[in-house]
N, C-alpha and C. Protein backbone atom coordinates (compact mmCIF):
# COMPACT_ATOMS: atom_id res chain seq x y z
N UNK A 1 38.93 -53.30 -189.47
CA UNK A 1 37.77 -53.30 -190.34
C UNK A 1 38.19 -52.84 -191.74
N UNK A 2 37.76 -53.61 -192.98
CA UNK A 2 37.84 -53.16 -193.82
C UNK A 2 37.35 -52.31 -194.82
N UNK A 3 38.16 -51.46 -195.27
CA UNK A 3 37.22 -50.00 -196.21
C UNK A 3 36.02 -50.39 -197.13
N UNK A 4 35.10 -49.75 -197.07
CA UNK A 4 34.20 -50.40 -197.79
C UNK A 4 33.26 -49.51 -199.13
N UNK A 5 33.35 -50.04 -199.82
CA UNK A 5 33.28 -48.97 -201.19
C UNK A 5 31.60 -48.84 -201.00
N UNK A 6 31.22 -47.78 -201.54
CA UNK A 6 30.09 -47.73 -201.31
C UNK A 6 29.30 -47.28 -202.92
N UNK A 7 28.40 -47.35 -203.15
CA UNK A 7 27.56 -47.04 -204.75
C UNK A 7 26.43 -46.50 -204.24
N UNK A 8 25.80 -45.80 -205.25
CA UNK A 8 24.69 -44.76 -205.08
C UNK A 8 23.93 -45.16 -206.62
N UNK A 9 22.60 -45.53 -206.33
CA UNK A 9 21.68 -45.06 -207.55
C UNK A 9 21.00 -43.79 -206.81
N UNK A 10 20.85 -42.99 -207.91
CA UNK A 10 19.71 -41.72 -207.68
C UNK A 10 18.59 -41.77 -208.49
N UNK A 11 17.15 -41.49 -208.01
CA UNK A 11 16.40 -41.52 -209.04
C UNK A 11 15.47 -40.01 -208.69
N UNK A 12 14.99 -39.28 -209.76
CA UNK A 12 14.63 -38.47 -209.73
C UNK A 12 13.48 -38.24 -210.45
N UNK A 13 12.20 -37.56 -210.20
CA UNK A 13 11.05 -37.24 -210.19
C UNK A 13 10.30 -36.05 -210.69
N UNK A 14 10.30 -36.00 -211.86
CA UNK A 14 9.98 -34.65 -212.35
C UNK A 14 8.00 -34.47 -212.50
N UNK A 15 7.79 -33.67 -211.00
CA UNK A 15 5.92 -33.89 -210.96
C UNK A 15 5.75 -32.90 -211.53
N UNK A 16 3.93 -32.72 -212.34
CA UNK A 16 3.34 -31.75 -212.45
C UNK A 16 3.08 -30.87 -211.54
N UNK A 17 1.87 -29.40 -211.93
CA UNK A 17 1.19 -29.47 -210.39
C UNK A 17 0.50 -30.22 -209.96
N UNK A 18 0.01 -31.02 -209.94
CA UNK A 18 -1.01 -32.19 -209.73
C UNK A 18 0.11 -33.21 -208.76
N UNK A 19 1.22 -33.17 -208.76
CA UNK A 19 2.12 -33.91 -208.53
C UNK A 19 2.31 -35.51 -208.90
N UNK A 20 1.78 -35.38 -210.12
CA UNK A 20 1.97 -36.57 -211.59
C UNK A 20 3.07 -36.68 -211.72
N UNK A 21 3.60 -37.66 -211.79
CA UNK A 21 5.52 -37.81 -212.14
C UNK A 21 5.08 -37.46 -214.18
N UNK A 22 5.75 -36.45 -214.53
CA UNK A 22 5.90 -36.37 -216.04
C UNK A 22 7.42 -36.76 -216.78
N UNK A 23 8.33 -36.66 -215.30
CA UNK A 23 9.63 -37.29 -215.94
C UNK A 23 10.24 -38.15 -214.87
N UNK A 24 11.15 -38.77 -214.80
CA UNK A 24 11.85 -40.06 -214.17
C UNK A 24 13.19 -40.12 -215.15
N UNK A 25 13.74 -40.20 -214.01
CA UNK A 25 15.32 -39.97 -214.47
C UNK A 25 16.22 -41.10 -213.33
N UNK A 26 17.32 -41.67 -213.19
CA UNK A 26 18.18 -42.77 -212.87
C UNK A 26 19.21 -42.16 -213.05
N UNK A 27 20.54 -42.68 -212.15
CA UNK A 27 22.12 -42.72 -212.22
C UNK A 27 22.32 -43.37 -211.59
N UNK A 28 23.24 -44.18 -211.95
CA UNK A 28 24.23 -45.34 -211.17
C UNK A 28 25.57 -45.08 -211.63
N UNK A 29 26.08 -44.19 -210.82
CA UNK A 29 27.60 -43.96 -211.34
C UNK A 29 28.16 -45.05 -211.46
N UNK A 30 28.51 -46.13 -210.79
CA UNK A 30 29.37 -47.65 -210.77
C UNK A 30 28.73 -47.85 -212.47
N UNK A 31 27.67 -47.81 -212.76
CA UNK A 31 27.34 -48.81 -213.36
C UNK A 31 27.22 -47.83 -215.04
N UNK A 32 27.57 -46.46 -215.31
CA UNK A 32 27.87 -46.09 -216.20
C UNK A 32 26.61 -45.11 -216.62
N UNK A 33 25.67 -44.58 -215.75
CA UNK A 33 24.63 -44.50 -216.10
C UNK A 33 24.63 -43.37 -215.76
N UNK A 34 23.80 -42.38 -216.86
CA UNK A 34 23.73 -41.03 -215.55
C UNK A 34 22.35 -40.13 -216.89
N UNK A 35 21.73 -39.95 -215.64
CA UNK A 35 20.66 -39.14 -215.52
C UNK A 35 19.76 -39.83 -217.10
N UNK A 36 19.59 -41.54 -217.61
CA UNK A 36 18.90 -41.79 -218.08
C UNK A 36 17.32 -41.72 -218.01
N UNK A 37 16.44 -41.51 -218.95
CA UNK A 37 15.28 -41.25 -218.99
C UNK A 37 14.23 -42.76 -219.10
N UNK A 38 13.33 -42.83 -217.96
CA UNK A 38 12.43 -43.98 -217.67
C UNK A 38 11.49 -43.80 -217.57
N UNK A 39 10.37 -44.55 -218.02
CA UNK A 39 8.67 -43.95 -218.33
C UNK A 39 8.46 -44.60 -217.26
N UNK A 40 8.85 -45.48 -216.24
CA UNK A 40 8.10 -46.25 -215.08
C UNK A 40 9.07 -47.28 -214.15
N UNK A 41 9.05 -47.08 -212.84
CA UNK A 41 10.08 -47.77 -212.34
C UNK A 41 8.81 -48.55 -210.82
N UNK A 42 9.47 -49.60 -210.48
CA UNK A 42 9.11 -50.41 -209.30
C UNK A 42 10.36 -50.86 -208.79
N UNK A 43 10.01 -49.56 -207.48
CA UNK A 43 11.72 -50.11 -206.52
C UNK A 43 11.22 -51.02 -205.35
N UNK A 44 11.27 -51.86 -204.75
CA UNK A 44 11.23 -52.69 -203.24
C UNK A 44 12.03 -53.35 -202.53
N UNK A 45 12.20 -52.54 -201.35
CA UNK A 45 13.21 -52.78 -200.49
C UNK A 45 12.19 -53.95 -199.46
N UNK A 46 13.29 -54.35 -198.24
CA UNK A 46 12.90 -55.50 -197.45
C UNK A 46 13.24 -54.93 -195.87
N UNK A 47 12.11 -54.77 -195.44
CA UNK A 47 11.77 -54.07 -194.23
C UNK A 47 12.06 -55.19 -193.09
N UNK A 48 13.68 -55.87 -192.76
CA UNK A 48 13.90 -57.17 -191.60
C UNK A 48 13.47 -57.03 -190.49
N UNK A 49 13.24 -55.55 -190.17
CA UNK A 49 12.53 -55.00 -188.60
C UNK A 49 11.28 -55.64 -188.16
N UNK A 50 10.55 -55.02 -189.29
CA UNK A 50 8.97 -55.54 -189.65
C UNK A 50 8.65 -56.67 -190.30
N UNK A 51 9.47 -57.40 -191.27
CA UNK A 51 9.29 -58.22 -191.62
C UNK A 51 8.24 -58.11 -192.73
N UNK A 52 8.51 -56.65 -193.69
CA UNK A 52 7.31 -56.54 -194.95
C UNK A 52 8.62 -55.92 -195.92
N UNK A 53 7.44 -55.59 -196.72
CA UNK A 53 8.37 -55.36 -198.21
C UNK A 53 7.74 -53.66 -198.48
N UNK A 54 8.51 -52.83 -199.00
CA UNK A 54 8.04 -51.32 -198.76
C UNK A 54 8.23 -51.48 -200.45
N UNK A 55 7.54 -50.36 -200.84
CA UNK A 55 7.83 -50.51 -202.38
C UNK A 55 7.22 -48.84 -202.75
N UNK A 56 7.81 -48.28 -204.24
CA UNK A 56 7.64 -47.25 -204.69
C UNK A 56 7.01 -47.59 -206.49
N UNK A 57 6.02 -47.48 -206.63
CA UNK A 57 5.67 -47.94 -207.73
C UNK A 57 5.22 -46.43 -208.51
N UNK A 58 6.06 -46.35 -209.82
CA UNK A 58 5.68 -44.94 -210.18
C UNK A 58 5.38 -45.56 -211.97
N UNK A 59 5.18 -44.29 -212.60
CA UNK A 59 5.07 -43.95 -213.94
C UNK A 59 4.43 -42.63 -214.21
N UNK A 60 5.55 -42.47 -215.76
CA UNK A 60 5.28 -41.16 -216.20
C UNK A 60 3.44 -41.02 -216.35
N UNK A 61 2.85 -39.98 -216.98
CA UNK A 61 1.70 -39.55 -217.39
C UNK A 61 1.65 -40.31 -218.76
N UNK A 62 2.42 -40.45 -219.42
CA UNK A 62 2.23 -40.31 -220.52
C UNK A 62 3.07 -42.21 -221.33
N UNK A 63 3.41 -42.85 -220.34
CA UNK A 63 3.14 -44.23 -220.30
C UNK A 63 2.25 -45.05 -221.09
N UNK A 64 3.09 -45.57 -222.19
CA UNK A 64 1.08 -46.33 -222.60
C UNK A 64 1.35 -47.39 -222.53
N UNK A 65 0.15 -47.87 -221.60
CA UNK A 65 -0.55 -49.22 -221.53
C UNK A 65 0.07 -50.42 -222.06
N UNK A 66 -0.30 -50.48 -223.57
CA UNK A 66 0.88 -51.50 -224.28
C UNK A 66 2.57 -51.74 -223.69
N UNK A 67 2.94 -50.60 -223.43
CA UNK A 67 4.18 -51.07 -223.06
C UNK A 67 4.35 -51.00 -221.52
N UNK A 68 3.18 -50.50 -220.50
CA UNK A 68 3.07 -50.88 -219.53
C UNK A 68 3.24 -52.62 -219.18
N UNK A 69 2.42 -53.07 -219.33
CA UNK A 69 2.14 -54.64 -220.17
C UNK A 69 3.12 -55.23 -220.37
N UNK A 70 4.10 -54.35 -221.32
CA UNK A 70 5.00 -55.31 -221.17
C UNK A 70 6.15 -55.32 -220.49
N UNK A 71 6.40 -53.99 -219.61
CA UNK A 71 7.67 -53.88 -218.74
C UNK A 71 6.39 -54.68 -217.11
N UNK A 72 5.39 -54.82 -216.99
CA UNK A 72 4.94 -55.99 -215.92
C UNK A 72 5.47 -57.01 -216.31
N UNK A 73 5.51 -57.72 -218.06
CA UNK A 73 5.58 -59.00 -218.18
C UNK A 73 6.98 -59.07 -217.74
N UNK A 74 8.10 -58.17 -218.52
CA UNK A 74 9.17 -58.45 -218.15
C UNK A 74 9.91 -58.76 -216.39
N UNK A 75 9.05 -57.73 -216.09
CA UNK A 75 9.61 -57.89 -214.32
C UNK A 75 9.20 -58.90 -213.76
N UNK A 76 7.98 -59.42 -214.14
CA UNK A 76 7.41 -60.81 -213.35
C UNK A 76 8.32 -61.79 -213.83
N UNK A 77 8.79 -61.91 -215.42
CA UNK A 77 9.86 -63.08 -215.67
C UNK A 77 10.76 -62.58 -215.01
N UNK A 78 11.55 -61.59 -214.73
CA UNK A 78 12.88 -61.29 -213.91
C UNK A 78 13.19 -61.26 -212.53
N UNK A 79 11.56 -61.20 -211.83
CA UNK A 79 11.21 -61.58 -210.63
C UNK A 79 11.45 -63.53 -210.85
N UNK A 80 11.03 -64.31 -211.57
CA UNK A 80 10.78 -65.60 -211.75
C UNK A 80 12.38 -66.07 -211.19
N UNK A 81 13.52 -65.17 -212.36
CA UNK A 81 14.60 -65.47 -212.55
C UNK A 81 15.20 -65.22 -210.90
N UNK A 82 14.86 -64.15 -210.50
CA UNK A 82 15.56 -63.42 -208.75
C UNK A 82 15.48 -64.33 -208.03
N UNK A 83 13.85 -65.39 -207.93
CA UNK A 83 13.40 -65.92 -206.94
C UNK A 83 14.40 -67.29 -207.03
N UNK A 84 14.81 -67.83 -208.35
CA UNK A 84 15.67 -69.15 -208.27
C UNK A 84 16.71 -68.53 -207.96
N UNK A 85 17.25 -67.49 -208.21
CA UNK A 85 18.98 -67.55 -208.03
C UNK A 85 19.04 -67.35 -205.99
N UNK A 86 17.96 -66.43 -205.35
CA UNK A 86 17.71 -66.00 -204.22
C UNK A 86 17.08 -67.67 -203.22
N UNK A 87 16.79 -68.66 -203.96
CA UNK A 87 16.19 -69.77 -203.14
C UNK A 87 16.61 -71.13 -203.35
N UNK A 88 17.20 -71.28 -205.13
CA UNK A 88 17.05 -72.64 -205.68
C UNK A 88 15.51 -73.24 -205.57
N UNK A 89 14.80 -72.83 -205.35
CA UNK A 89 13.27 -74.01 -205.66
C UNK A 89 12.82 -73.63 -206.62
N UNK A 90 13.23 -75.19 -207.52
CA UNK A 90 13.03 -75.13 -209.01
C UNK A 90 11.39 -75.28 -209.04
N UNK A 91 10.99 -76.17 -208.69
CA UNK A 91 9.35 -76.30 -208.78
C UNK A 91 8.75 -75.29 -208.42
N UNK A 92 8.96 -74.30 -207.76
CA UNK A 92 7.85 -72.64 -207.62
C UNK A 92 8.64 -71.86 -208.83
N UNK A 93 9.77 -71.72 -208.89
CA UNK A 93 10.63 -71.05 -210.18
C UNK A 93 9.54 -71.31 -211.55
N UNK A 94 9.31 -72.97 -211.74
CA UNK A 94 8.60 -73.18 -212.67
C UNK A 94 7.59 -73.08 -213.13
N UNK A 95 6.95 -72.84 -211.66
CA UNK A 95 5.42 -72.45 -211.75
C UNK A 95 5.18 -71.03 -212.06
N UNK A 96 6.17 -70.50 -211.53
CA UNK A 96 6.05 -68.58 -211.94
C UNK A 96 6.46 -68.48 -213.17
N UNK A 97 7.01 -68.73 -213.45
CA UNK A 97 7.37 -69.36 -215.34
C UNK A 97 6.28 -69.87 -215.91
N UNK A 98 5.13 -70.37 -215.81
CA UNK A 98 4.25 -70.98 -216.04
C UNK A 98 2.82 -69.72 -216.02
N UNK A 99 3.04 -69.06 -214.94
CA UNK A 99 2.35 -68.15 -215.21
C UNK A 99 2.40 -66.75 -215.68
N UNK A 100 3.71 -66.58 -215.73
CA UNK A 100 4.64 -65.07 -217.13
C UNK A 100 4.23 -65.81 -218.24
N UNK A 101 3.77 -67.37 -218.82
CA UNK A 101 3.83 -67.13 -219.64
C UNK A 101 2.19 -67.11 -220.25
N UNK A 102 1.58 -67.69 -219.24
CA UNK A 102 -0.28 -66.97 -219.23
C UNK A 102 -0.56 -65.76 -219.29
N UNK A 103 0.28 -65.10 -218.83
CA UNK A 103 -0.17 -63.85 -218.37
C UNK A 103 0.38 -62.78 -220.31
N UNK A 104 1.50 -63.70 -220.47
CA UNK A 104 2.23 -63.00 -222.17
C UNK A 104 0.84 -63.13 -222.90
N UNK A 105 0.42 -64.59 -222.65
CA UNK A 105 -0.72 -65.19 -224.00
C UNK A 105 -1.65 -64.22 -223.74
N UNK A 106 -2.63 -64.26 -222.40
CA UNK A 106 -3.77 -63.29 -222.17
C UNK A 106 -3.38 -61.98 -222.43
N UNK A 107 -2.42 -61.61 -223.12
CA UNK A 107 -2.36 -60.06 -223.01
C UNK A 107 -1.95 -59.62 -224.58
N UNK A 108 -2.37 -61.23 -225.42
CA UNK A 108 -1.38 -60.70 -226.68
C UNK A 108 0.10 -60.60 -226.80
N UNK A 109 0.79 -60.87 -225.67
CA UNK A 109 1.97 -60.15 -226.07
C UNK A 109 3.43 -61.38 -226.62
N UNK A 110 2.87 -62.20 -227.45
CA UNK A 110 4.03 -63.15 -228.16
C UNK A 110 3.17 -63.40 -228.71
């Protein structure tokens, strides 16, 4: 069997008392990163047991809206991009492309 390298992201959670995330922090040693500062993260893993999708959807307190808005728009286009490289089906690829870019117009954001 061969050795197998292994990588670690860490992400970390700085709550109020209320237990409000007020800070969010990341490291990916491989990847050069360490203990960067993030106003909002959406992690989802793929549950093959169950056959669902588990997910951690956070943000700081202090997050605004406007740029909420636009880290959704961005992930739904980068979701668009995951789903062709993860399937090849250009015709749903295009259609989710079609609607990142309804969703830019209805929101103001281009």
């Amino acid at each position: 069997m061969a050795n197998l390298h292994t990588s670690e992201i860490t992400l970390k959670v700085g709550l109020d008392e209320n237990r409000v995330p007020e800070e969010l922090t990341w490291s990916a040693q491989d990847g050069g990163v360490v203990n960067e500062e993030a106003k909002a993260m959406l992690l989802s893993v793929w549950d093959s047991k169950n056959k669902e999708s588990l997910k951690i959807d956070l943000w700081t307190k202090d997050m605004p809206v406007d740029e909420m808005k636009i880290f959704f728009h961005q992930t739904l286009v980068s979701l668009s991009d995951t789903f062709m490289k993860a399937t090849q089906d250009e015709k749903m690829t295009a259609t989710m492309k079609d609607f990142c870019a309804y969703f830019a117009e209805k929101l103001d954001l281009k």
